[in-house]
N, C-alpha and C. Protein backbone atom coordinates (compact mmCIF):
# COMPACT_ATOMS: atom_id res chain seq x y z
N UNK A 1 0.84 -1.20 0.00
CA UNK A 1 0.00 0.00 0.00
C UNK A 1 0.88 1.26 0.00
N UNK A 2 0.30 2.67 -0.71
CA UNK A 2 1.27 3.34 -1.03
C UNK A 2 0.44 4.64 0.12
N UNK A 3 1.52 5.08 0.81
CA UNK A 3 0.93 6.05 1.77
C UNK A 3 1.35 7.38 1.37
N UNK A 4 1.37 8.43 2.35
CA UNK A 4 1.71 9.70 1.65
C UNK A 4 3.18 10.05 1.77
N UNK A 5 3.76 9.67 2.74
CA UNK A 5 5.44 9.36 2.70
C UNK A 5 5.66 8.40 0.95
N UNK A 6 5.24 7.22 0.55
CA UNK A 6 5.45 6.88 -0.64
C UNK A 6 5.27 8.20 -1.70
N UNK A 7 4.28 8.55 -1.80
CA UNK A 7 4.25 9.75 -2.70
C UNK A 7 5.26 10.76 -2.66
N UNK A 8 5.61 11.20 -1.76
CA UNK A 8 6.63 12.01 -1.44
C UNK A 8 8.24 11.62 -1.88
N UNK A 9 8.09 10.17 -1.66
CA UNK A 9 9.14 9.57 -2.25
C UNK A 9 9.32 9.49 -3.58
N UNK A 10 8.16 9.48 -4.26
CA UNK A 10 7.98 9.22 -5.76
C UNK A 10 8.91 10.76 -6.62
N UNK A 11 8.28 11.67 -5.48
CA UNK A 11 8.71 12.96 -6.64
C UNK A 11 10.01 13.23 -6.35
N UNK A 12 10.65 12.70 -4.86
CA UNK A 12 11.88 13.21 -4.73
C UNK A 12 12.94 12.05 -5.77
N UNK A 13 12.41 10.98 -5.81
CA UNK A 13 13.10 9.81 -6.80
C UNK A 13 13.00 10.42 -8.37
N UNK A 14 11.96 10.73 -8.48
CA UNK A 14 11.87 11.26 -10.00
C UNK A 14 12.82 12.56 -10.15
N UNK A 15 12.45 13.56 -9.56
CA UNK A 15 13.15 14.82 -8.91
C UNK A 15 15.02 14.30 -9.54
N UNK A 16 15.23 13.29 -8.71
CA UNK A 16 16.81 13.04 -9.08
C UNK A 16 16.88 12.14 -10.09
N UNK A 17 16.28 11.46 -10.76
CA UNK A 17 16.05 10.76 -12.11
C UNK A 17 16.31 11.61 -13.05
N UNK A 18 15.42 12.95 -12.85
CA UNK A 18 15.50 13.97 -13.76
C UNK A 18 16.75 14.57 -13.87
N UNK A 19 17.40 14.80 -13.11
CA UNK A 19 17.97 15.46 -12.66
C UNK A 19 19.63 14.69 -13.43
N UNK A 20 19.83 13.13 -13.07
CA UNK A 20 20.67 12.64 -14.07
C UNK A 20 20.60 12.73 -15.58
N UNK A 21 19.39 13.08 -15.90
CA UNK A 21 19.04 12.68 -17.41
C UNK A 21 18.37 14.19 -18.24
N UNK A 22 18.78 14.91 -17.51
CA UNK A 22 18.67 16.31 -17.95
C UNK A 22 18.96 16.78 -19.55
N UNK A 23 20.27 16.13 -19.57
CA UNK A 23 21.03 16.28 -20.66
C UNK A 23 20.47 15.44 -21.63
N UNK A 24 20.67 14.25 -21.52
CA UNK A 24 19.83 13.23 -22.40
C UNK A 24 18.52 13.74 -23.08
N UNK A 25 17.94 14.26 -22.38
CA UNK A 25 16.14 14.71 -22.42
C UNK A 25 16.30 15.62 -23.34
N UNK A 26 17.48 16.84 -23.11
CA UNK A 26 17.08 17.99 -23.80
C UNK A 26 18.09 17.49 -25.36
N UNK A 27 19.11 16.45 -25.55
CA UNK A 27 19.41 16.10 -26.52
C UNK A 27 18.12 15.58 -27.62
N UNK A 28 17.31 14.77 -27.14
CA UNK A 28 16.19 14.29 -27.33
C UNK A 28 15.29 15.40 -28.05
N UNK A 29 15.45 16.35 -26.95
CA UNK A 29 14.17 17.57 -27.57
C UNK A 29 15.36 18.52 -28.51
N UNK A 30 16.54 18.76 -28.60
CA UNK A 30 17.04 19.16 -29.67
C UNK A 30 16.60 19.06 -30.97
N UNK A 31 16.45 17.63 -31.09
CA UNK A 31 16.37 17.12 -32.54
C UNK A 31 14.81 17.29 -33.36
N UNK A 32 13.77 17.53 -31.97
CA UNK A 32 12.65 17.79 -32.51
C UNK A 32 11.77 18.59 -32.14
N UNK A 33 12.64 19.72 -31.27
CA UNK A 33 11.69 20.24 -30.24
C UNK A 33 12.73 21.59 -30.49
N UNK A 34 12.63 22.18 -28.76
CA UNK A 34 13.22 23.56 -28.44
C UNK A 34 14.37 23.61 -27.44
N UNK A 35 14.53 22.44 -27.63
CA UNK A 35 15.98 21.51 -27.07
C UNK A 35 15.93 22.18 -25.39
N UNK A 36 14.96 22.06 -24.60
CA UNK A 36 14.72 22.81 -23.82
C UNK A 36 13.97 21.83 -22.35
N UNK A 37 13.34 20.83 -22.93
CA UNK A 37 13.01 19.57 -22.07
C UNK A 37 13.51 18.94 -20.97
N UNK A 38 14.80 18.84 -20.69
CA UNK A 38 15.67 18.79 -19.91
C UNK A 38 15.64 19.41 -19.13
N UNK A 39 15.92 20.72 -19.14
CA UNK A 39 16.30 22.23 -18.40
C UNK A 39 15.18 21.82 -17.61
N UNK A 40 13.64 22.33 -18.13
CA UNK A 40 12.72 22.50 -18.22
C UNK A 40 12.36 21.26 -17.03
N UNK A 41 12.28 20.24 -17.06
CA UNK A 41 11.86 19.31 -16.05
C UNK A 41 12.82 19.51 -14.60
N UNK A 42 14.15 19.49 -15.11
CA UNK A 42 14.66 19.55 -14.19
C UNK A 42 14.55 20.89 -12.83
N UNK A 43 14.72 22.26 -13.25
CA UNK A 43 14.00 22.83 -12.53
C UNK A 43 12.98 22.76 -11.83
N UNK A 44 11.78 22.09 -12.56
CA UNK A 44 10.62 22.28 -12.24
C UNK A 44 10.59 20.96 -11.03
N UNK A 45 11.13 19.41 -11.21
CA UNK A 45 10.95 18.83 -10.49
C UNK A 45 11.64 18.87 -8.85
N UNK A 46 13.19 19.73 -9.38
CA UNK A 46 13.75 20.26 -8.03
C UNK A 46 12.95 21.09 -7.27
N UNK A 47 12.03 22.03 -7.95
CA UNK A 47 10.58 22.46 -6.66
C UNK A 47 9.59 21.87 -6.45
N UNK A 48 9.54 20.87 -7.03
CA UNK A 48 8.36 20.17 -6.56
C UNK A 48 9.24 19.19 -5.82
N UNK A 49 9.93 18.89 -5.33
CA UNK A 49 10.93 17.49 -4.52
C UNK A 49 11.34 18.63 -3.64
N UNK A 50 11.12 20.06 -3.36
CA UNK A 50 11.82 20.67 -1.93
C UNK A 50 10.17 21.18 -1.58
N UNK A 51 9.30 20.51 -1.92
CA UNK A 51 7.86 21.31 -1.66
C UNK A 51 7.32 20.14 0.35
N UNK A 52 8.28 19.20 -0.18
CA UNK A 52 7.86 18.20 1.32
C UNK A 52 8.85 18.05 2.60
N UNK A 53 9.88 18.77 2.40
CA UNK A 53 10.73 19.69 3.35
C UNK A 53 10.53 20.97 3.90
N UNK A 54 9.36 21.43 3.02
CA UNK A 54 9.22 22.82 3.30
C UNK A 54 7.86 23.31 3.45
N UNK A 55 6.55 22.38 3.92
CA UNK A 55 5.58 22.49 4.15
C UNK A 55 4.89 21.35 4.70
N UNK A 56 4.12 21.22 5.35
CA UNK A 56 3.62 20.12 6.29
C UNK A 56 2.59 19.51 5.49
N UNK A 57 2.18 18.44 4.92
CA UNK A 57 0.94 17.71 4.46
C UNK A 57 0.39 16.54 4.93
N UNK A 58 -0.73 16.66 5.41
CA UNK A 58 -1.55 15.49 6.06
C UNK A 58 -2.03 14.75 5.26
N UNK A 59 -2.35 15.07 3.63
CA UNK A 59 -2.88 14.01 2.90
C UNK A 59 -2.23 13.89 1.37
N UNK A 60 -2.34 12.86 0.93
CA UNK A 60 -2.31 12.27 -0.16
C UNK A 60 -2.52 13.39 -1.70
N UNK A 61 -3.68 13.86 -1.51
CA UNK A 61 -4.14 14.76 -2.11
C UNK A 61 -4.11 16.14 -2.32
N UNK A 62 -3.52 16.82 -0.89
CA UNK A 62 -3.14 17.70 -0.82
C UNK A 62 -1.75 17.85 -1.32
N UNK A 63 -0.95 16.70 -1.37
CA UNK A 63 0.39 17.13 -1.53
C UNK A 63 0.56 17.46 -3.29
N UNK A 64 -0.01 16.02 -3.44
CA UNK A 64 0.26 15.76 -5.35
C UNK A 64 -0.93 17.44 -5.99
N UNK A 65 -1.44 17.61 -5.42
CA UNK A 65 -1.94 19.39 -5.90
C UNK A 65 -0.80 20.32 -6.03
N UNK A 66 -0.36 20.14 -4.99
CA UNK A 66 0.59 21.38 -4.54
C UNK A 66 2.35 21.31 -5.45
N UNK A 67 1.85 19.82 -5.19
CA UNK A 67 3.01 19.32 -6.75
C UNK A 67 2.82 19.92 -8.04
N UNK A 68 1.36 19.53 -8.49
CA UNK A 68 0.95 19.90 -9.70
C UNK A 68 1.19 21.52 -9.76
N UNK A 69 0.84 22.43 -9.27
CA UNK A 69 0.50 23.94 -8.78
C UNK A 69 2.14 24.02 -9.38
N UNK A 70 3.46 24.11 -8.44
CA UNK A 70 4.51 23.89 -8.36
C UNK A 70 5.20 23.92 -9.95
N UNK A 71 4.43 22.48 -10.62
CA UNK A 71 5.32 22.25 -12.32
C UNK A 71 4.42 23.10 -12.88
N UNK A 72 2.78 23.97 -13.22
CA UNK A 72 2.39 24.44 -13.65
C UNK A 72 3.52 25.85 -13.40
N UNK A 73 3.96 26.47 -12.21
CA UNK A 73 4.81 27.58 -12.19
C UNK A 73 6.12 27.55 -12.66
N UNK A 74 6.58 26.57 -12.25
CA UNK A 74 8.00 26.34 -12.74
C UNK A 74 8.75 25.39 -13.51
N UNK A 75 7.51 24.40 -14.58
CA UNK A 75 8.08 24.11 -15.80
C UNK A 75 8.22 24.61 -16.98
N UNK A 76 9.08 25.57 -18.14
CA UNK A 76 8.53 26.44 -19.18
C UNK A 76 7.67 25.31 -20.25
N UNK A 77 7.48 26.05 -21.02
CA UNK A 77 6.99 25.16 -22.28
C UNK A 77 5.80 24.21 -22.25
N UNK A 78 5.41 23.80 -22.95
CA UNK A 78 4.25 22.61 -23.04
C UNK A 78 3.87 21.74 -21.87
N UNK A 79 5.13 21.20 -21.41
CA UNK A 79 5.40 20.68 -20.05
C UNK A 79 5.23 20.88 -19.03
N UNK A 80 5.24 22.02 -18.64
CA UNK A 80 4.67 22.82 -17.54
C UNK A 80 2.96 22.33 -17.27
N UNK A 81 2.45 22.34 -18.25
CA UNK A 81 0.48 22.83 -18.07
C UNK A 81 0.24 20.80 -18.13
N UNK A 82 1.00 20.60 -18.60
CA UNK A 82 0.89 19.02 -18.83
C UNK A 82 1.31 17.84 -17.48
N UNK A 83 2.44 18.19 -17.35
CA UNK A 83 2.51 17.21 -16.09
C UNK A 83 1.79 17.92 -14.71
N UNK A 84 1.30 19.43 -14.98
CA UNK A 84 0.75 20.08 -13.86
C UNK A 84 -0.39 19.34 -13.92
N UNK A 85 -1.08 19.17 -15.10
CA UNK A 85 -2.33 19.05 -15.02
C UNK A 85 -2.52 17.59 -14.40
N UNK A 86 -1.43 17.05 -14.88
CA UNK A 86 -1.37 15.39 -14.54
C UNK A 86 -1.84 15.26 -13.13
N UNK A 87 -0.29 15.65 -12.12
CA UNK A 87 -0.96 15.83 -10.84
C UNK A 87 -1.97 16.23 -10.16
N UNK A 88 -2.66 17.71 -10.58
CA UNK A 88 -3.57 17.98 -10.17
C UNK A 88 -4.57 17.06 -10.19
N UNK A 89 -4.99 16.69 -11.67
CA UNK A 89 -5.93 15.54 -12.03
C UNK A 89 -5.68 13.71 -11.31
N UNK A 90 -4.69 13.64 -10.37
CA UNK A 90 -4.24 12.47 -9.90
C UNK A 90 -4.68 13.34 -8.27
N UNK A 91 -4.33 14.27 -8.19
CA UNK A 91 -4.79 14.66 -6.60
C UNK A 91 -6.20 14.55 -6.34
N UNK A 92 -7.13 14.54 -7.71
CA UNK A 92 -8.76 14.59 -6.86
C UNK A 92 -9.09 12.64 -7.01
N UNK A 93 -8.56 12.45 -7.78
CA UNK A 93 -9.03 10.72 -7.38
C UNK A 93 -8.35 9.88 -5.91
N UNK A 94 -7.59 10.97 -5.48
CA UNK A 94 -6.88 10.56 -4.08
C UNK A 94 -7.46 11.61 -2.94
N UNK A 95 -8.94 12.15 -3.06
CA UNK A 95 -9.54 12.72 -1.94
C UNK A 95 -10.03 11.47 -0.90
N UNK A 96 -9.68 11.85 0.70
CA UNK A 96 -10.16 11.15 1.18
C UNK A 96 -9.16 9.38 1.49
N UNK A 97 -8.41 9.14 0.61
CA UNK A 97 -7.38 7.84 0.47
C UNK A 97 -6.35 8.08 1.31
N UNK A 98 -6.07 7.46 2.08
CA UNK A 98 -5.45 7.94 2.91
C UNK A 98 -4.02 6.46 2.74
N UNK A 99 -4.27 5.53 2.39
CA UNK A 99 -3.61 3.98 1.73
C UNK A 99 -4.18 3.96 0.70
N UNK A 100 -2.97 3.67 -0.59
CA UNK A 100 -3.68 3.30 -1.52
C UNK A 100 -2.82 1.98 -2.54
N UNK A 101 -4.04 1.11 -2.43
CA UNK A 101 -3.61 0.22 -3.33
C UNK A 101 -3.33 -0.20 -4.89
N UNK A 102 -3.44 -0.76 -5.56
CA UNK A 102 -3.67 -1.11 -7.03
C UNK A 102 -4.69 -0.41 -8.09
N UNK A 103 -6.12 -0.70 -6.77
CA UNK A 103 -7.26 0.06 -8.07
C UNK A 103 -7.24 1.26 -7.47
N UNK A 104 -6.76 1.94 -6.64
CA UNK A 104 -6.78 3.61 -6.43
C UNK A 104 -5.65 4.02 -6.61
N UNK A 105 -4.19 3.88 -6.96
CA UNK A 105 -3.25 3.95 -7.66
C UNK A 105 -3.59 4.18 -9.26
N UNK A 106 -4.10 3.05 -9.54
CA UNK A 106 -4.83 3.09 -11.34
C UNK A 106 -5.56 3.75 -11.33
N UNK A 107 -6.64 4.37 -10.78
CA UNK A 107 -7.42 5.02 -11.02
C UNK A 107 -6.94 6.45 -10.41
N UNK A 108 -6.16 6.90 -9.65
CA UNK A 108 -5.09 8.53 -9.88
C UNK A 108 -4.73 8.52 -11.21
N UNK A 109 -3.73 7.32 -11.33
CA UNK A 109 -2.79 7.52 -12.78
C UNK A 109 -3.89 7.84 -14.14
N UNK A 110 -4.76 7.26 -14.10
CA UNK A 110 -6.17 7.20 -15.55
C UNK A 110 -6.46 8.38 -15.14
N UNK A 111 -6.76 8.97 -14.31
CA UNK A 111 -6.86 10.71 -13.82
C UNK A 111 -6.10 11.44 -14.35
N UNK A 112 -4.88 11.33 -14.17
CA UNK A 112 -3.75 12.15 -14.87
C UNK A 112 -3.57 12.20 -15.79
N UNK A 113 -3.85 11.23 -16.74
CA UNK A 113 -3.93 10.93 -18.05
C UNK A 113 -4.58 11.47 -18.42
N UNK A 114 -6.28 11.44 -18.05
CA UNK A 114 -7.33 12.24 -19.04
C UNK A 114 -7.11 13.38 -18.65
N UNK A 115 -6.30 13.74 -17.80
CA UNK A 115 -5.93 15.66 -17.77
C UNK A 115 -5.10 15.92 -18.98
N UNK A 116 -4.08 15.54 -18.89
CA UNK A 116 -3.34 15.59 -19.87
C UNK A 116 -3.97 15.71 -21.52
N UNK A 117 -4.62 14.59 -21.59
CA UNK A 117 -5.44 14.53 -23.09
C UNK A 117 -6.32 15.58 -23.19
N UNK A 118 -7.02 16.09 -22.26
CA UNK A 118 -7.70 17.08 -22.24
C UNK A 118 -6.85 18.50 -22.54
N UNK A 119 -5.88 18.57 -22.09
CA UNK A 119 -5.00 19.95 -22.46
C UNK A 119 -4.21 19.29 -23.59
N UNK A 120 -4.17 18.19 -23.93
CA UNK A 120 -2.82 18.11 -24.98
C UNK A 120 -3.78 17.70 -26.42
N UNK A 121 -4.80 17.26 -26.40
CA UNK A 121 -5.38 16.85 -27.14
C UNK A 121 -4.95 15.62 -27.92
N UNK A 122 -3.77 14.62 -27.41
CA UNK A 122 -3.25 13.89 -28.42
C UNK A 122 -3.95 12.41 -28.48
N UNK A 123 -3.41 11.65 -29.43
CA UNK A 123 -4.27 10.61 -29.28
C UNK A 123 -3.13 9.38 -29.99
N UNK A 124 -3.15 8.36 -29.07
CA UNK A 124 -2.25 7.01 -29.99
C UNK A 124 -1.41 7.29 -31.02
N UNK A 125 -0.29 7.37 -30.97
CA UNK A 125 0.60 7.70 -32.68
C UNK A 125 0.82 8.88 -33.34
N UNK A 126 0.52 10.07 -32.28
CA UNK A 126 0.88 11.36 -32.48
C UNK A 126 2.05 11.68 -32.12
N UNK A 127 2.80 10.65 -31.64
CA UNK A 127 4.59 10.66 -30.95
C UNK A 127 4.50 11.93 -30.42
N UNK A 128 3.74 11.70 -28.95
CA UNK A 128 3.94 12.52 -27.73
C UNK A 128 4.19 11.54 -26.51
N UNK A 129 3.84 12.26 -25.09
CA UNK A 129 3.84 11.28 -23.88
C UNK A 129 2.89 10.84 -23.83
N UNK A 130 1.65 10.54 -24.42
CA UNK A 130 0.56 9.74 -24.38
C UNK A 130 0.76 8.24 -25.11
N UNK A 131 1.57 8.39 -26.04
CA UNK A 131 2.21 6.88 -26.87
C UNK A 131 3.14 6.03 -25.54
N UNK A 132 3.43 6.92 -24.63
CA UNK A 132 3.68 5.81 -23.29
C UNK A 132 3.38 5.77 -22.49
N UNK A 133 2.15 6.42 -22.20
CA UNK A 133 1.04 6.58 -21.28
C UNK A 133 -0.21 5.17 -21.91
N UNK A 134 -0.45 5.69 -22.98
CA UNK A 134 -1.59 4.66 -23.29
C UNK A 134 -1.12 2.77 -22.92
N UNK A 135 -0.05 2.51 -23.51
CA UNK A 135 0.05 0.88 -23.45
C UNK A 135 0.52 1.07 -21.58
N UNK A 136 1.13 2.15 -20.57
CA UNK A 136 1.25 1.97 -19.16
C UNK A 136 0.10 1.31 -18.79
N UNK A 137 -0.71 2.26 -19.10
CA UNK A 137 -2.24 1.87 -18.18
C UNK A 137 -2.76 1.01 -18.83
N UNK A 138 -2.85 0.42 -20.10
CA UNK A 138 -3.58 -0.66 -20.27
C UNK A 138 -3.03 -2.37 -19.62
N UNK A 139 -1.67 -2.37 -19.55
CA UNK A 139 -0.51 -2.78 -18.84
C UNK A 139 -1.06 -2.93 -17.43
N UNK A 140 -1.33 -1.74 -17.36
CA UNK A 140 -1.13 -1.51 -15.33
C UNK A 140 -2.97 -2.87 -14.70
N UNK A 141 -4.03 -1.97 -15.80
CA UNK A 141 -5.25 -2.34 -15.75
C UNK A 141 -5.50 -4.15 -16.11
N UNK A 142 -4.15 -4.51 -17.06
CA UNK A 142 -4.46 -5.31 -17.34
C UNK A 142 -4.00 -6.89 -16.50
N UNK A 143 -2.66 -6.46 -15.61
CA UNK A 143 -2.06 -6.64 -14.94
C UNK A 143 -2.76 -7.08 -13.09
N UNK A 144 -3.72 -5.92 -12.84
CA UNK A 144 -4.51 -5.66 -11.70
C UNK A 144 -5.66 -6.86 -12.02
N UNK A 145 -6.40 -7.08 -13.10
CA UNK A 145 -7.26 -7.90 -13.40
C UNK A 145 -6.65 -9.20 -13.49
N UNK A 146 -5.46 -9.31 -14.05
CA UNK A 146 -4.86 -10.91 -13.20
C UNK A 146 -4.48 -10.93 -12.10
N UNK A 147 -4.64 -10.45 -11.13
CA UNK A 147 -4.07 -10.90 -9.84
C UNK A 147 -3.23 -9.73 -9.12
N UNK A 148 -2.58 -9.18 -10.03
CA UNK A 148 -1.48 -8.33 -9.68
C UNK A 148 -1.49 -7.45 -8.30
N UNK A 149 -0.52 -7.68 -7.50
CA UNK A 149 -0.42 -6.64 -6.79
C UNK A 149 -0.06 -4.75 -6.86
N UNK A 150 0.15 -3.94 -6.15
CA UNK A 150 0.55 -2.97 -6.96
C UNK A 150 1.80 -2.68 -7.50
N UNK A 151 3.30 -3.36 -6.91
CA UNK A 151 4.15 -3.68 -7.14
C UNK A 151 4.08 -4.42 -8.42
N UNK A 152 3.45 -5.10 -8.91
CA UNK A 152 3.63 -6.09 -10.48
C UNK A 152 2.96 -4.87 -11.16
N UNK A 153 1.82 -4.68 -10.74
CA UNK A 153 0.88 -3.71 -12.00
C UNK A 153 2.06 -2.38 -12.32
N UNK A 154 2.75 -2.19 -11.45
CA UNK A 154 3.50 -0.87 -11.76
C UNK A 154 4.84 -1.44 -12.92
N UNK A 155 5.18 -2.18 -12.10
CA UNK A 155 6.14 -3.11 -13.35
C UNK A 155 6.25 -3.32 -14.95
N UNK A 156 4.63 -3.42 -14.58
CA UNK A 156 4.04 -3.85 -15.69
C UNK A 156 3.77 -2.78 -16.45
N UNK A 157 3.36 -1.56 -15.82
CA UNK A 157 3.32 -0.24 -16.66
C UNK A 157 4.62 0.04 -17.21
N UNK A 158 5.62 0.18 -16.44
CA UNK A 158 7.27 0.53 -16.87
C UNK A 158 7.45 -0.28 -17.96
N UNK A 159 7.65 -1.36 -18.11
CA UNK A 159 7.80 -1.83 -18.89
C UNK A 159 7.09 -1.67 -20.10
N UNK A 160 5.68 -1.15 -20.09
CA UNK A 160 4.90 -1.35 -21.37
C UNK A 160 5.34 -0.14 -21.99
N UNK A 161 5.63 1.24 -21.12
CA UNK A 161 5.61 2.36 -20.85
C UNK A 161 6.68 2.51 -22.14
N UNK A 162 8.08 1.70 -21.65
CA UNK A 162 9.27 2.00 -22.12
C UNK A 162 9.29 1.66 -23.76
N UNK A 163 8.66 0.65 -24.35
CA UNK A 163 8.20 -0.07 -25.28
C UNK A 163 7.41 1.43 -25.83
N UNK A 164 6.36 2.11 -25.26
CA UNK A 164 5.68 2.90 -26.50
C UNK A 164 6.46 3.95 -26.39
N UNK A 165 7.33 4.23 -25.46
CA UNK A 165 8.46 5.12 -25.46
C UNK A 165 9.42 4.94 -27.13
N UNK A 166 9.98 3.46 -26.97
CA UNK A 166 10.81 2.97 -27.92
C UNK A 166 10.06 3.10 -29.54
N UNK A 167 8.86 2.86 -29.43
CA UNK A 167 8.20 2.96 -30.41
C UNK A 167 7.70 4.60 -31.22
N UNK A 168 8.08 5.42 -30.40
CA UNK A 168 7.57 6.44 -30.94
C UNK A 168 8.80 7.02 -32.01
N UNK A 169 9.99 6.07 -31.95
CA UNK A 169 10.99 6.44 -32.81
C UNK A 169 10.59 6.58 -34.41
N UNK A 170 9.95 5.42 -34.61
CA UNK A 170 9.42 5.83 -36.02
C UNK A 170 8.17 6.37 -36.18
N UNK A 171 8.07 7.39 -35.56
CA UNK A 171 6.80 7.56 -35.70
C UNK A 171 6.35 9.47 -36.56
N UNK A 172 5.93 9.64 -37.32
CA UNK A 172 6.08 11.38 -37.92
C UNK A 172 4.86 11.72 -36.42
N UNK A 173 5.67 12.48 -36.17
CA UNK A 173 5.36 13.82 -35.00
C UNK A 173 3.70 14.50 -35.80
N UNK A 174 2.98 14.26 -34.98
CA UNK A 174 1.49 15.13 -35.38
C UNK A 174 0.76 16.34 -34.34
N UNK A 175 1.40 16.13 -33.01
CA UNK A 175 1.07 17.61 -31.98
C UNK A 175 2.93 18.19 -32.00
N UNK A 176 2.23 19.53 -31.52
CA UNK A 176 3.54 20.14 -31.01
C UNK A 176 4.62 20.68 -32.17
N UNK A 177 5.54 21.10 -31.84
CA UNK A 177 6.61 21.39 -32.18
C UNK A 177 7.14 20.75 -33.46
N UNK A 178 7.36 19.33 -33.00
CA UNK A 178 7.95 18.02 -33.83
C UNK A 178 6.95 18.19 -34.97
N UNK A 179 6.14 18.38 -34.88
CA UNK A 179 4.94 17.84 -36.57
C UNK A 179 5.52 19.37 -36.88
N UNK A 180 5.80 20.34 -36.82
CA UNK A 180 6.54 21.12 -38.05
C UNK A 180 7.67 20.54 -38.84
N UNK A 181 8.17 19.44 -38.58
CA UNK A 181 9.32 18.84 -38.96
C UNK A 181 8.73 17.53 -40.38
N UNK A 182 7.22 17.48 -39.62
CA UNK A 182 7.01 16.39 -40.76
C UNK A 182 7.78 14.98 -40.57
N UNK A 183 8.05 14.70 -41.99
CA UNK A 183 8.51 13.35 -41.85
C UNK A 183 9.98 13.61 -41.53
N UNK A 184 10.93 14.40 -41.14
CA UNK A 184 12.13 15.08 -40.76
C UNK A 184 11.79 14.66 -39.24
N UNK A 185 10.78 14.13 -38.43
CA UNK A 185 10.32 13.95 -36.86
C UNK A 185 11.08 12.24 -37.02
N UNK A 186 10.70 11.30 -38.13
CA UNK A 186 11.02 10.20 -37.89
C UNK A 186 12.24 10.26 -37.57
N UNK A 187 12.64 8.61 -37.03
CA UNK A 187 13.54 8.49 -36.61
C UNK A 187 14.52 8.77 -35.33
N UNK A 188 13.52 9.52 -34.34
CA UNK A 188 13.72 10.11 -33.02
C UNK A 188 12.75 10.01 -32.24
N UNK A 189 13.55 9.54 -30.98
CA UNK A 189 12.06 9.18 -29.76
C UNK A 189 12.21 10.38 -29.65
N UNK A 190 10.42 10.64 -28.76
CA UNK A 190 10.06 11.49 -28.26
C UNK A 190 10.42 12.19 -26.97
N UNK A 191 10.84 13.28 -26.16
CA UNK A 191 11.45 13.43 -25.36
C UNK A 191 10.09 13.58 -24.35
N UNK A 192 8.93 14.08 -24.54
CA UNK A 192 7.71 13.51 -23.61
C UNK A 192 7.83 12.25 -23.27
N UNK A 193 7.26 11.45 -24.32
CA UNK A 193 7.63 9.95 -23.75
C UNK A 193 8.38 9.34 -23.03
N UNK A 194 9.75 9.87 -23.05
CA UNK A 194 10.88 9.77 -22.49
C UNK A 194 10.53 9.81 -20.96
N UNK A 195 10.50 11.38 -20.73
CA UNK A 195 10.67 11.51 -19.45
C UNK A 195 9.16 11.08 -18.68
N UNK A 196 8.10 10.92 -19.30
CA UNK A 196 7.15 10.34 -19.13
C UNK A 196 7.46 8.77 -18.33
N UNK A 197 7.74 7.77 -19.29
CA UNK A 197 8.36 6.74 -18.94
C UNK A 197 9.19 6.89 -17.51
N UNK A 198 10.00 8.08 -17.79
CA UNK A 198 10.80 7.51 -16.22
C UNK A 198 10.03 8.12 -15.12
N UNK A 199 8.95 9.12 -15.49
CA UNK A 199 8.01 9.06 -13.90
C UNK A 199 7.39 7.75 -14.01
N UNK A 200 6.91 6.82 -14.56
CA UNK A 200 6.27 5.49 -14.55
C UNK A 200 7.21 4.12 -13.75
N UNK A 201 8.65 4.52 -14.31
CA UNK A 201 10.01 3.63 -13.81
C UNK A 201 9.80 4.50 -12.09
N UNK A 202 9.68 5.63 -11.63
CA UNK A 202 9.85 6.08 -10.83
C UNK A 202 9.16 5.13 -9.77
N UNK A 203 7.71 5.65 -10.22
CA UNK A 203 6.58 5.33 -9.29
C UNK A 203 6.39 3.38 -9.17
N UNK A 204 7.32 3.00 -10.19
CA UNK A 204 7.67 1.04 -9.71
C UNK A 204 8.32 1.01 -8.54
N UNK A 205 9.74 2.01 -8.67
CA UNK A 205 10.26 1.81 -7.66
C UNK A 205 9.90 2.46 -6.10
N UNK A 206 9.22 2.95 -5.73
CA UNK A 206 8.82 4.22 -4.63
C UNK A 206 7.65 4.47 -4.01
N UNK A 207 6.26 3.35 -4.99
CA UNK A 207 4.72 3.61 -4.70
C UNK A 207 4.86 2.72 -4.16
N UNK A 208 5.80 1.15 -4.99
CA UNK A 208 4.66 -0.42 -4.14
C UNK A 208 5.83 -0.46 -2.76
């Protein structure tokens, strides 16, 4: 069961995930973006990972808000309104949860998601972070319905996660930045996906 110390753990793990792979990320968004992805997370997740040293939270819900609030101020670019929205939209399916297992874990994360789609508008094969969002959760959901604990179902997202990550390499860019590039997008993963994926690798290691 994942309590609110786990959560807390999640962003400070991601927080320094990011934080190694800064460079990587914004190489990534060089090639199809505003080479700026990197920077851009990394700031933003170093205030959201000093937000639970520096304010007291009693719940679950309150914190991952104050997270979201946090990357909406201090991520630039696309990224910012997107993983803000994520959290925010993962903080109201955790009103009231005070432990949370498998199907209230999955059902934050499917929260965050339809925030996201809702501000990003993307959909399957638009080579954004939704191409490793979509096979996570079907993964995570599909995983929970055999048996899975939340430890396997998360596994099971990372892994699927990393795969539509890998896959968005061939894929022509249709939101954002990258679809000005056209078919000049193939041949390069997506740097959403990317760092997408490693909040998913994060939350394997830090939720169950």
């Amino acid at each position: 069961m994942a309590n609110l110390q786990s959560f807390t753990e999640w962003i400070a793990d991601y927080a320094s995930v990011v934080s190694e792979q800064a460079d990587y990320l914004t190489d990534l968004d060089r090639a199809i973006g505003d080479a700026d992805h990197g920077s851009n997370m990394n700031r933003g997740m170093v205030k959201a990972a000093e937000l639970a040293g520096a304010e007291e939270f009693s719940a679950i819900d309150a914190y991952l808000k104050k997270v979201g609030m946090s990357l909406v101020s201090n991520v630039g670019g696309a990224s910012g309104p997107l993983y803000g929205t994520f959290f925010l939209r993962m903080a109201g399916a955790f009103a009231d949860v005070a432990e949370a297992g498998a199907a209230e874990v999955g059902a934050g994360l499917r929260a965050g998601v339809e925030g996201i789609l809702a501000r990003g508008k993307a959909e399957t094969g638009d080579k954004t972070m939704y191409d490793a969002w979509s096979p996570a959760l079907d993964a995570f959901d599909e995983a929970v319905g055999a048996g899975s604990d939340l430890a396997g179902a998360l596994r099971a997202a990372a892994d699927a996660a990393a795969r539509g990550r890998d896959a968005t390499k061939d894929l022509i860019a249709r939101k954002g930045r990258a679809s000005y590039l056209g078919e000049r997008s193939r041949g390069h993963i997506d740097p959403g996906a990317t760092s997408s994926t490693l909040l998913i690798e994060s939350a394997a290691r830090s939720l169950a």
